[in-house]
C-alpha atoms as a PDB file:
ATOM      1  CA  UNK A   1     -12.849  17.522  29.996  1.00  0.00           C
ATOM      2  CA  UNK A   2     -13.745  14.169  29.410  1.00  0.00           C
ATOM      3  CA  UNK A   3     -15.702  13.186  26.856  1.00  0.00           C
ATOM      4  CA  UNK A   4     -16.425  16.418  25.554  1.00  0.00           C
ATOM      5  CA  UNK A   5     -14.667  16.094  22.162  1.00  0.00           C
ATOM      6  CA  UNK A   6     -16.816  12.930  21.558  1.00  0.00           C
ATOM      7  CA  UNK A   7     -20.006  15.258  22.407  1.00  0.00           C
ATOM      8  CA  UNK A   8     -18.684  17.621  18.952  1.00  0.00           C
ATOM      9  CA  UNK A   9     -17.170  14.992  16.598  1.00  0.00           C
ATOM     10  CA  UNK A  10     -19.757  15.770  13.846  1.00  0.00           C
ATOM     11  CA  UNK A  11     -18.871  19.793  14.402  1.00  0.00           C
ATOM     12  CA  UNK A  12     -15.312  18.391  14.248  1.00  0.00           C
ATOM     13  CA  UNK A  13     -15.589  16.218  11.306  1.00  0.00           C
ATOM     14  CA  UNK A  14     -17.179  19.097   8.992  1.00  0.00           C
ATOM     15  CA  UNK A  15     -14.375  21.894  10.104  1.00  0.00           C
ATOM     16  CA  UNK A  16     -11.676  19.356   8.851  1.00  0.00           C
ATOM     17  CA  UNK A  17     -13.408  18.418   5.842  1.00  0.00           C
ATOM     18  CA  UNK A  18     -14.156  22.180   5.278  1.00  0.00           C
ATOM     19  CA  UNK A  19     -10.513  22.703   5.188  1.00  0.00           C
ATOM     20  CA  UNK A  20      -8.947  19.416   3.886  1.00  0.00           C
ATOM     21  CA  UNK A  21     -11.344  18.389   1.371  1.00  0.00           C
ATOM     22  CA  UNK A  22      -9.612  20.090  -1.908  1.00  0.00           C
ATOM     23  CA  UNK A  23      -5.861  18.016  -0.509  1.00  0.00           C
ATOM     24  CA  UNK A  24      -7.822  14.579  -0.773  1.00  0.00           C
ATOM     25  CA  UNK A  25      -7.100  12.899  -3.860  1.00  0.00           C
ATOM     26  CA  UNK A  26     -10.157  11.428  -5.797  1.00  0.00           C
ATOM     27  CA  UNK A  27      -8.873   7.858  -5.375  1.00  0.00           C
ATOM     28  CA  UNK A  28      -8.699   7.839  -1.694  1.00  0.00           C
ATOM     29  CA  UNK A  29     -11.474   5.967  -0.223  1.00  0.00           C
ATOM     30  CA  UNK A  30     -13.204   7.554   2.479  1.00  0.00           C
ATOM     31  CA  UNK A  31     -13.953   4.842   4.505  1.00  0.00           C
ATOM     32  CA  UNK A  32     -11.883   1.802   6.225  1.00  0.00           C
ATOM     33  CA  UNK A  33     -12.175  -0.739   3.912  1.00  0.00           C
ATOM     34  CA  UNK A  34     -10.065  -4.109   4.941  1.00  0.00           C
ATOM     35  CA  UNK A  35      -9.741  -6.164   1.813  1.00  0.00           C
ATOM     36  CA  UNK A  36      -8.780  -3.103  -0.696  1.00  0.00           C
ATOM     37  CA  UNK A  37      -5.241  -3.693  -1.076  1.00  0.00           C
ATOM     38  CA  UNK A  38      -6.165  -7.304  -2.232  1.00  0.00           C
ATOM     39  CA  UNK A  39      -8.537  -5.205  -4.486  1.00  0.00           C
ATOM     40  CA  UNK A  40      -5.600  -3.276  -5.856  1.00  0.00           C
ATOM     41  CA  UNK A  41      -3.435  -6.393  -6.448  1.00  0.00           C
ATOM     42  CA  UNK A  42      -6.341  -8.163  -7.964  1.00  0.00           C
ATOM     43  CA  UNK A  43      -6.883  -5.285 -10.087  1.00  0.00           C
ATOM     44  CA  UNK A  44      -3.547  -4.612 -11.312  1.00  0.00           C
ATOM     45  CA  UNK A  45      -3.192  -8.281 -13.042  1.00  0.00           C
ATOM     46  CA  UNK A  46      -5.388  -7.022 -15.766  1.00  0.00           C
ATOM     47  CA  UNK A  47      -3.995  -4.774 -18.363  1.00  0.00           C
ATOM     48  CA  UNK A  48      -5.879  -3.580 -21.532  1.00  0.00           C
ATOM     49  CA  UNK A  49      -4.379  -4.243 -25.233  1.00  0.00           C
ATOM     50  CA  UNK A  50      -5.276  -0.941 -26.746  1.00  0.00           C
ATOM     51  CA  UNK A  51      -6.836   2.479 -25.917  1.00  0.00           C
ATOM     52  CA  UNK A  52     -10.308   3.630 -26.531  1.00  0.00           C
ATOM     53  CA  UNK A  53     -13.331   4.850 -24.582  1.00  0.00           C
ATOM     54  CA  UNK A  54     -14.390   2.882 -22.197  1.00  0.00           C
ATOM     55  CA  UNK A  55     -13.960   2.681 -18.697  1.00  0.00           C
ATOM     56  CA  UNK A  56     -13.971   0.243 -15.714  1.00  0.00           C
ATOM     57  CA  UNK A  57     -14.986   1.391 -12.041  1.00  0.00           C
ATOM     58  CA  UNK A  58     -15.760  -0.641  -8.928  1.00  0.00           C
ATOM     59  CA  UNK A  59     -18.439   0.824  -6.620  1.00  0.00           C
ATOM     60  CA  UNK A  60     -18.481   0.084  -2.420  1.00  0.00           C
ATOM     61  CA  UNK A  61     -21.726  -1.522  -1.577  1.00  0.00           C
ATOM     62  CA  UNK A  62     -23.049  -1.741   2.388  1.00  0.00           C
ATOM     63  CA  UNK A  63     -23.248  -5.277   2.949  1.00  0.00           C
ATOM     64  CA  UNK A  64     -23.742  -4.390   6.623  1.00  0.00           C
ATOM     65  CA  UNK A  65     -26.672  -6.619   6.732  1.00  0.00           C
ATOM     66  CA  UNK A  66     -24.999  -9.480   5.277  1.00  0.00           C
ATOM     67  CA  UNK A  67     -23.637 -12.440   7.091  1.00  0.00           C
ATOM     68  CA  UNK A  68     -20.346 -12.589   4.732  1.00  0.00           C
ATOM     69  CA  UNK A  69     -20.103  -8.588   5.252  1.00  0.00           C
ATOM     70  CA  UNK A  70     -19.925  -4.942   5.943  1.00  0.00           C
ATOM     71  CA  UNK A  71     -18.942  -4.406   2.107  1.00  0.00           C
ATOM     72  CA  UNK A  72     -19.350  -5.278  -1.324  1.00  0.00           C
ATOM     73  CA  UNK A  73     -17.966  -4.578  -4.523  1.00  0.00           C
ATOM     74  CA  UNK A  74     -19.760  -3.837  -7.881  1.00  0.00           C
ATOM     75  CA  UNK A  75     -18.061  -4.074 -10.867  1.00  0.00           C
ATOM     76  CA  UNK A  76     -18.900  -1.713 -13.973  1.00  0.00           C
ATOM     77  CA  UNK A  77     -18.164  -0.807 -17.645  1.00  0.00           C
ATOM     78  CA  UNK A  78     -18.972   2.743 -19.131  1.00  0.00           C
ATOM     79  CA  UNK A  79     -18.181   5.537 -21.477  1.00  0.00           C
ATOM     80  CA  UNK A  80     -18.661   7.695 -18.864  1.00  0.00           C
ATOM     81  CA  UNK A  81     -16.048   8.525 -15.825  1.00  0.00           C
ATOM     82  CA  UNK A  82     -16.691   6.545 -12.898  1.00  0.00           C
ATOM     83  CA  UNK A  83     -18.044   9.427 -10.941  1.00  0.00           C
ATOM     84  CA  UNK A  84     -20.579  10.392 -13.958  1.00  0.00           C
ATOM     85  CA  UNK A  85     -21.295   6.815 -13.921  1.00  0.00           C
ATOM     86  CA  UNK A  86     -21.873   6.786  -9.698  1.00  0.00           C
ATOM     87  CA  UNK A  87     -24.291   9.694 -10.024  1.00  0.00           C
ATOM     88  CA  UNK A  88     -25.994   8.281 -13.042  1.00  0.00           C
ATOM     89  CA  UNK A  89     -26.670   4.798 -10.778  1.00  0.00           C
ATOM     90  CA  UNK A  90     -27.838   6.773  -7.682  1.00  0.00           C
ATOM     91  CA  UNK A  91     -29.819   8.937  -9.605  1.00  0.00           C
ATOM     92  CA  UNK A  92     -32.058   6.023 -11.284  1.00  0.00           C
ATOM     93  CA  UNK A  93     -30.319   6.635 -14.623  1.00  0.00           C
ATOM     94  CA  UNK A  94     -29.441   3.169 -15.950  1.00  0.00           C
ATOM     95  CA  UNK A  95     -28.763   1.916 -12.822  1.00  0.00           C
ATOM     96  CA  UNK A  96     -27.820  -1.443 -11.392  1.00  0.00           C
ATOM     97  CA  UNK A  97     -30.155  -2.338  -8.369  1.00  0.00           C
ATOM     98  CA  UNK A  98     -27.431  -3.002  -6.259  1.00  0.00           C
ATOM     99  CA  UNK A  99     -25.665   0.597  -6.792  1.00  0.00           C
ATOM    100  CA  UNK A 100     -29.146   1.948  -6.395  1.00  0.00           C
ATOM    101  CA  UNK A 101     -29.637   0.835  -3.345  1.00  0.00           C
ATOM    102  CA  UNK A 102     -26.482  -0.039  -1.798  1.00  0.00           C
ATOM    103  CA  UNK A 103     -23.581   1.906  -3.326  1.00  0.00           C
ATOM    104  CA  UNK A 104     -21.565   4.020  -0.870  1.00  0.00           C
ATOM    105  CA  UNK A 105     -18.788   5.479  -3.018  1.00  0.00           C
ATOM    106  CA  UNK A 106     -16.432   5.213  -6.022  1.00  0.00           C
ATOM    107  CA  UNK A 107     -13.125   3.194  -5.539  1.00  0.00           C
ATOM    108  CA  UNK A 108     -11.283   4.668  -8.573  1.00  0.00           C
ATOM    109  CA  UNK A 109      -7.647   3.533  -7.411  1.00  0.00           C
ATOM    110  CA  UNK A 110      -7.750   0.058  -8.184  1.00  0.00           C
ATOM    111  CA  UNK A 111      -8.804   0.942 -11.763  1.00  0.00           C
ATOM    112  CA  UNK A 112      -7.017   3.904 -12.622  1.00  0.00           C
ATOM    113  CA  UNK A 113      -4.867   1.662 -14.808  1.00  0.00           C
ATOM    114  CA  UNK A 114      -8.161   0.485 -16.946  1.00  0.00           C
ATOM    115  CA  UNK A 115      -9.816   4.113 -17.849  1.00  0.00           C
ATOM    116  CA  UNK A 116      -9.838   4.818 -21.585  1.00  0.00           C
ATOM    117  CA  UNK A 117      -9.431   1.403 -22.984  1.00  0.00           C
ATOM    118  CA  UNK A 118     -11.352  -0.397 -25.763  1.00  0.00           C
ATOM    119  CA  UNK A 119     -14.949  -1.416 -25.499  1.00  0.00           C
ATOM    120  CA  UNK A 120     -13.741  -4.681 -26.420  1.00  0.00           C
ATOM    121  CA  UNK A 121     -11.045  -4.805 -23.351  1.00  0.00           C
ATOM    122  CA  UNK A 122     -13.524  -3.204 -21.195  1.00  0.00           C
ATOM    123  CA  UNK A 123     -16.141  -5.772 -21.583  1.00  0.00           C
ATOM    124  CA  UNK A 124     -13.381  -9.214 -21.609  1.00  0.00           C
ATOM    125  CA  UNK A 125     -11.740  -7.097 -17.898  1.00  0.00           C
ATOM    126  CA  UNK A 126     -15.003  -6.370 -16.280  1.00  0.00           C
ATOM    127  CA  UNK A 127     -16.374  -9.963 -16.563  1.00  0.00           C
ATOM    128  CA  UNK A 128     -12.960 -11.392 -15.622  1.00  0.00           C
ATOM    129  CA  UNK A 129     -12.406  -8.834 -12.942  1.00  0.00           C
ATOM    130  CA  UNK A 130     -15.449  -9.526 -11.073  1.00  0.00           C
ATOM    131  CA  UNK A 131     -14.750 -13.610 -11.254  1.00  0.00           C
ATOM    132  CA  UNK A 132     -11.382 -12.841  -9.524  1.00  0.00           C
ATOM    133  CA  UNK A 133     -12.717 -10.957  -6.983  1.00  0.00           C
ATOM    134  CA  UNK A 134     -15.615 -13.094  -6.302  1.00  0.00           C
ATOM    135  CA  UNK A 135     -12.900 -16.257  -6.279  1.00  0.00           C
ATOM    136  CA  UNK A 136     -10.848 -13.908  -3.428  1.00  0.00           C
ATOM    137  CA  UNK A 137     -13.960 -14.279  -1.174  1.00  0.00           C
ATOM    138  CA  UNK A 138     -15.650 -10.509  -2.097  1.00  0.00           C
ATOM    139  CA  UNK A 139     -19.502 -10.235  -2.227  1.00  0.00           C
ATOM    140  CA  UNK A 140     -19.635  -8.775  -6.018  1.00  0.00           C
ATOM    141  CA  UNK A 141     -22.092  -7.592  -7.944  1.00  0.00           C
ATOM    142  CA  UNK A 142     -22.191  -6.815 -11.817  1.00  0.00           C
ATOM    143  CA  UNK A 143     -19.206  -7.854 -14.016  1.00  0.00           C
ATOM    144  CA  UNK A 144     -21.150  -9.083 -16.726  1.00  0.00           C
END
């Protein structure tokens, strides 16, 4: 019948997640996101010079508003993992405005590569990494 899957796409929706959700990889966006593989390449110029604590994440903000938009990146240091860190920011924890009120989700592909790095790395990548991206033509936030 026509139309009548359309009618039960949320019912739909959480079946397959019920069933698929422990197959999805944490790195895997859930969303459609049309600049990430410039993200990724982007990303993967920066390598750290030794190992530590530290990590780097990049959060999805809704731009939706925005003229420039639907998305927007934030760029973050922490000792915690990346997901720690996302719940931290939406919980009011230390959190940047912007992830407060705008983050959607944790893109941990494009910095699997920088997790457990030195502080000192961490800091000199984050600010550098959010320059890039901003010079690609992403809204960013953070990186500083």
């Amino acid at each position: 019948m026509r139309g009548e899957f359309a009618a039960h796409i949320e019912s739909a929706l959480e079946a397959l997640w019920r069933a698929a959700a422990p197959s999805v990889p944490e790195w895997l966006p859930m969303r459609y996101v049309d600049f990430l593989p410039r993200v990724y390449e982007i990303a993967l110029t920066f390598r750290a010079r030794k190992s530590g604590r530290s990590n780097l994440y990049l959060v999805l903000l809704d731009f939706a508003e925005r003229r420039r938009g639907p998305y927007g990146l934030y760029v973050g240091m922490s000792g915690y993992s990346p997901a720690t860190r996302f719940d931290q920011h939406k919980a009011g924890i230390r959190a940047a405005g912007s992830v407060l009120k705008r983050g959607i989700e944790v893109l941990t592909g494009p910095t699997l590569h920088l997790q457990h790095i030195a502080r000192a790395d961490a800091a000199r990548i984050e600010a550098a990494l959010a320059a890039a991206l901003g010079d690609a033509g992403l809204i960013v936030e953070g990186g500083h």
